[in-house]
PDB file of N, CA and C in Angstrom:
ATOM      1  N   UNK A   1      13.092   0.829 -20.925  1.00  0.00           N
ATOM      2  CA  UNK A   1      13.985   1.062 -19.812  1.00  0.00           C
ATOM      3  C   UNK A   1      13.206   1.430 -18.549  1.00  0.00           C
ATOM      4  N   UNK A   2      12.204   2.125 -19.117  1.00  0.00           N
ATOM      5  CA  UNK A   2      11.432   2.433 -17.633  1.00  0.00           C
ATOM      6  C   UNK A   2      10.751   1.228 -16.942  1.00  0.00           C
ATOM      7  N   UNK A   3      10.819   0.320 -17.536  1.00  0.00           N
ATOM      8  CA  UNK A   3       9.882  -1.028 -17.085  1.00  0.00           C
ATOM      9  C   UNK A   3      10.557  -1.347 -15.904  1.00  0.00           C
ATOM     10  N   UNK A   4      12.183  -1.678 -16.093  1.00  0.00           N
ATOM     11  CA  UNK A   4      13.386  -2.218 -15.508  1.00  0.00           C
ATOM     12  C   UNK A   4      13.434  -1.859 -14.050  1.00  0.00           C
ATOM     13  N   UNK A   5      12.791  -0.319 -13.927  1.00  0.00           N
ATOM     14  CA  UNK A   5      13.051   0.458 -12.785  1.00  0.00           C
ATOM     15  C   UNK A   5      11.778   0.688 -12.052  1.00  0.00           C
ATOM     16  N   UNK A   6      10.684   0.166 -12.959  1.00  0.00           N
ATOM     17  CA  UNK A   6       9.741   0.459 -12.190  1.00  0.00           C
ATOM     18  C   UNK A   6       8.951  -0.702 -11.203  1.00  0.00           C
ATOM     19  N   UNK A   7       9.546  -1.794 -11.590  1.00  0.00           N
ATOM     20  CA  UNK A   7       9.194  -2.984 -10.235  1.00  0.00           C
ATOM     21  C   UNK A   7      10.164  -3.034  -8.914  1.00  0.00           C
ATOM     22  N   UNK A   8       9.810  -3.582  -8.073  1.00  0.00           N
ATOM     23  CA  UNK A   8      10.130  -3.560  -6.858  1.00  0.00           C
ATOM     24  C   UNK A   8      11.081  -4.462  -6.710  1.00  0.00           C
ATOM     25  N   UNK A   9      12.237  -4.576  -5.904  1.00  0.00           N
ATOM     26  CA  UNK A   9      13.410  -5.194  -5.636  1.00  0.00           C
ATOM     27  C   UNK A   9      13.486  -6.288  -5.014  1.00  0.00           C
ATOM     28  N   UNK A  10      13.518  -7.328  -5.203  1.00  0.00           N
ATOM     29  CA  UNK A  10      13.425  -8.307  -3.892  1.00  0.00           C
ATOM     30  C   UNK A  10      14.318  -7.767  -2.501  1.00  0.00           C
ATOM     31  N   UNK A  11      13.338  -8.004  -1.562  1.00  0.00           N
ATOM     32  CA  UNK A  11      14.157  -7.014  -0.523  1.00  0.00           C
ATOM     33  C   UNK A  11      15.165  -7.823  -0.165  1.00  0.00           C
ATOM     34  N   UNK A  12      15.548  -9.150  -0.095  1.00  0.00           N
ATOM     35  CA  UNK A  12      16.853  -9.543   0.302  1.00  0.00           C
ATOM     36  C   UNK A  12      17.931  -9.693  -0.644  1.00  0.00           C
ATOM     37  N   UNK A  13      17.941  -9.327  -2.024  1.00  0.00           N
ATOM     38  CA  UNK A  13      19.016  -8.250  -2.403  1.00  0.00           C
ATOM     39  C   UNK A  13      19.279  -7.504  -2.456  1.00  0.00           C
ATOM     40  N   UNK A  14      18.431  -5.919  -1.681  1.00  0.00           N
ATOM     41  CA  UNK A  14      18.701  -4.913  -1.817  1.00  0.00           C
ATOM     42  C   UNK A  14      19.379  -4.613  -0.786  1.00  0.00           C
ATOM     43  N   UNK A  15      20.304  -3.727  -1.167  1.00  0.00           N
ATOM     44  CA  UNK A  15      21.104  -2.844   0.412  1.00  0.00           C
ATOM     45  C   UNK A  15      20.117  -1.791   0.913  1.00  0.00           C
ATOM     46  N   UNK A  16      20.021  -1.447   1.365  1.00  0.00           N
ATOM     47  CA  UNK A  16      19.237  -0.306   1.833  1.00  0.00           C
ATOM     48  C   UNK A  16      19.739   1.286   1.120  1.00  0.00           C
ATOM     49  N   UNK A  17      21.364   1.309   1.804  1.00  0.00           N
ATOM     50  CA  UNK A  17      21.680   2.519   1.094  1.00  0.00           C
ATOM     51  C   UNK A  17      21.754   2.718  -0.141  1.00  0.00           C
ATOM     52  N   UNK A  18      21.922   1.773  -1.249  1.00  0.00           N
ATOM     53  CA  UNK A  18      21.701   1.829  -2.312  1.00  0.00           C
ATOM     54  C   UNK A  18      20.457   2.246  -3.343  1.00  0.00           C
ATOM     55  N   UNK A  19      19.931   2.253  -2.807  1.00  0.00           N
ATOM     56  CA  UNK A  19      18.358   2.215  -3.277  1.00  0.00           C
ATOM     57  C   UNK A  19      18.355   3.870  -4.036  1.00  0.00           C
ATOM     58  N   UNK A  20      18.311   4.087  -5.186  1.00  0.00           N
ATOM     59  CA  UNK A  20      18.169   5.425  -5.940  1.00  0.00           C
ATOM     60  C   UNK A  20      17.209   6.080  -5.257  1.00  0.00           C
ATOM     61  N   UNK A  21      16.908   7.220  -5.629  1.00  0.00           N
ATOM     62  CA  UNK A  21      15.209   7.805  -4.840  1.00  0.00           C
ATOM     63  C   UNK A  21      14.780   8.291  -6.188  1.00  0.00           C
ATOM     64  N   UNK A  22      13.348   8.410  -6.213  1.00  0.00           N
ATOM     65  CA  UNK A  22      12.639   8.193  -7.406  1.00  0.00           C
ATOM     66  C   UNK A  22      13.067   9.531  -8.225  1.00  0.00           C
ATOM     67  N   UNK A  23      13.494  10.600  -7.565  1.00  0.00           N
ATOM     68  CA  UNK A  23      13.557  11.714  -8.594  1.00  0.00           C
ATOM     69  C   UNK A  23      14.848  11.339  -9.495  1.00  0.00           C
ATOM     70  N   UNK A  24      16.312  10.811  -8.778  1.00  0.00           N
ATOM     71  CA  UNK A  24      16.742  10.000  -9.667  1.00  0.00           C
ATOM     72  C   UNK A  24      16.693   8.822 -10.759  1.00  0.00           C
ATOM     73  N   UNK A  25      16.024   8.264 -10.551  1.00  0.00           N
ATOM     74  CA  UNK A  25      15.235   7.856 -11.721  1.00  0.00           C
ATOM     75  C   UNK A  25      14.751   8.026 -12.619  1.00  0.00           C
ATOM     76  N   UNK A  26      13.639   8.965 -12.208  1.00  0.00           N
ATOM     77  CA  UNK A  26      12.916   9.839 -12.934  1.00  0.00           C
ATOM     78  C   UNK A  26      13.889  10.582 -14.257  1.00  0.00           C
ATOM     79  N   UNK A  27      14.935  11.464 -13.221  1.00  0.00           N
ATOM     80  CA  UNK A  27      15.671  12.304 -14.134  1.00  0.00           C
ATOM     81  C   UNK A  27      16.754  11.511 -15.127  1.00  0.00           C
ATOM     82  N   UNK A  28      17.132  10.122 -14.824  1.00  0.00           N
ATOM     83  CA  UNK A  28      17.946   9.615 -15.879  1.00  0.00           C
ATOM     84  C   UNK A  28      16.992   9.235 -16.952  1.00  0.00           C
ATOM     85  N   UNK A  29      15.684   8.492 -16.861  1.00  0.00           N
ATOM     86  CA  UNK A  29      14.790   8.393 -17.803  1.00  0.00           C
ATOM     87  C   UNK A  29      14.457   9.094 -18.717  1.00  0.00           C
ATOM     88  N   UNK A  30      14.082  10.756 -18.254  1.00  0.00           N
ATOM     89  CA  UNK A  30      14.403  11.885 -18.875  1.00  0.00           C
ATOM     90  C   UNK A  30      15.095  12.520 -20.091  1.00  0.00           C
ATOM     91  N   UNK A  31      16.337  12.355 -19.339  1.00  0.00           N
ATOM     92  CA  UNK A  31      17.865  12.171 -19.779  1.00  0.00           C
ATOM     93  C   UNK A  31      17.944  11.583 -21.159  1.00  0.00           C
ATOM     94  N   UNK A  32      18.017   9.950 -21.204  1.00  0.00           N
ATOM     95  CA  UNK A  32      17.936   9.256 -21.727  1.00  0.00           C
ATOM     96  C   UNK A  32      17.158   9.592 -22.690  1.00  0.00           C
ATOM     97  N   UNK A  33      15.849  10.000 -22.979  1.00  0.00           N
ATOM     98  CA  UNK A  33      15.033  10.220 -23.834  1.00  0.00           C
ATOM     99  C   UNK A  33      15.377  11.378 -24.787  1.00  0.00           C
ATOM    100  N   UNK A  34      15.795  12.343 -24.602  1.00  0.00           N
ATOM    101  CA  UNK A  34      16.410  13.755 -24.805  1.00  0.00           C
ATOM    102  C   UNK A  34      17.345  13.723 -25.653  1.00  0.00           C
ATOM    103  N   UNK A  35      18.292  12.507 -25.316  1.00  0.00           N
ATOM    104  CA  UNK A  35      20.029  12.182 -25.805  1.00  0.00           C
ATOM    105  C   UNK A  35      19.446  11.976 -27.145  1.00  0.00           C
ATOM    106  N   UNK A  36      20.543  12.399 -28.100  1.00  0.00           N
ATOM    107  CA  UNK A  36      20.194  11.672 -29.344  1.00  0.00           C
ATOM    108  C   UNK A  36      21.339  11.881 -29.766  1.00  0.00           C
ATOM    109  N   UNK A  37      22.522  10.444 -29.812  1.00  0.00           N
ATOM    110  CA  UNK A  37      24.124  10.237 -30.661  1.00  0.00           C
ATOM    111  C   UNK A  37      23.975  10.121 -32.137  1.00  0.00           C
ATOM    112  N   UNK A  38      24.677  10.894 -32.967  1.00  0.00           N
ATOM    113  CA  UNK A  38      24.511  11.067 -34.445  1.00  0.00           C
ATOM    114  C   UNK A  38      26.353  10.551 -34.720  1.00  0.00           C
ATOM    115  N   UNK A  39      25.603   9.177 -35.881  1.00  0.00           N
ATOM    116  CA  UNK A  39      27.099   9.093 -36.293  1.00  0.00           C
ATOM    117  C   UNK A  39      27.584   9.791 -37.514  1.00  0.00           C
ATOM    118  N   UNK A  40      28.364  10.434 -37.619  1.00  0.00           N
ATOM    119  CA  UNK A  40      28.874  10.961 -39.426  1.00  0.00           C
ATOM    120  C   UNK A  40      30.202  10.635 -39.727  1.00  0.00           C
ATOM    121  N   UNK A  41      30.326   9.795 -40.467  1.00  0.00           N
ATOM    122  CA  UNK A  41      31.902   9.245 -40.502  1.00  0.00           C
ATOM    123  C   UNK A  41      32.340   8.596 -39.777  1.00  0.00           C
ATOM    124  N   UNK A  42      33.618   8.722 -39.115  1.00  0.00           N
ATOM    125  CA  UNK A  42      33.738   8.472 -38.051  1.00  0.00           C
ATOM    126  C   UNK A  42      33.803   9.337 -36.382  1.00  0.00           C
ATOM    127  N   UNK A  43      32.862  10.180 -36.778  1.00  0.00           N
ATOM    128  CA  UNK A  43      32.408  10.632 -35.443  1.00  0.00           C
ATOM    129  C   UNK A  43      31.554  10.917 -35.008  1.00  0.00           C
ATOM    130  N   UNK A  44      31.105  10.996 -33.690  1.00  0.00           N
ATOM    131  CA  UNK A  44      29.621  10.657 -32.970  1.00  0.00           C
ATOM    132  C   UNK A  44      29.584  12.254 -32.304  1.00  0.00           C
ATOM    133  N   UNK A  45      28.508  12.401 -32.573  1.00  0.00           N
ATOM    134  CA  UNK A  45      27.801  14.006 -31.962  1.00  0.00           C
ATOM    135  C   UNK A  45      26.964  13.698 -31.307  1.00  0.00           C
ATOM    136  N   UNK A  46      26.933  14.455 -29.803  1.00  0.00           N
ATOM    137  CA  UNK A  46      25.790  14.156 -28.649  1.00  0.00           C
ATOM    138  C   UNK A  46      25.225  15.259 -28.852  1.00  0.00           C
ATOM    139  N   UNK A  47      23.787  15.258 -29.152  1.00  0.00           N
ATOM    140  CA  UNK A  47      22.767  16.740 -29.085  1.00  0.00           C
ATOM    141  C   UNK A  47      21.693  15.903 -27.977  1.00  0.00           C
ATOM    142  N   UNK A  48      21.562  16.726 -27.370  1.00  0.00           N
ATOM    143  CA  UNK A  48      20.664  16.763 -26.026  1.00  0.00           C
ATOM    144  C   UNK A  48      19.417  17.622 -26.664  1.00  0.00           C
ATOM    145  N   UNK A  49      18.253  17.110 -26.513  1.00  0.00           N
ATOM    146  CA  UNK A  49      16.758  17.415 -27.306  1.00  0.00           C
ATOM    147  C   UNK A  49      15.946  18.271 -26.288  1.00  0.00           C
ATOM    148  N   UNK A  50      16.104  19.120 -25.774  1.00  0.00           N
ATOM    149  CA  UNK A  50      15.320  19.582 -24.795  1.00  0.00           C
ATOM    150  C   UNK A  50      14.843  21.141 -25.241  1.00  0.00           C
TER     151      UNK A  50
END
């Protein structure tokens, strides 16, 4: 996932205001890594690994 975010945009699809800023990034990558969904039965438990 980090690959996805870490090349550069072709600038004539990007909007300008759109553009994340890197600490957002950063922190969903983070995020993401941390998460861990457990299925038991039929239900899913979110534990956050930090």
């Amino acid at each position: 996932m980090a690959k996805l975010y870490s090349e550069p945009s072709r600038a004539e699809r990007v909007n300008k205001n759109l553009v994340p800023k890197e600490e957002t990034i950063q922190f969903l990558l983070d995020y993401s890594k941390a998460l861990s969904v457990i299925d038991y039965n039929k239900l899913k438990f979110e534990a956050l690994l930090n």
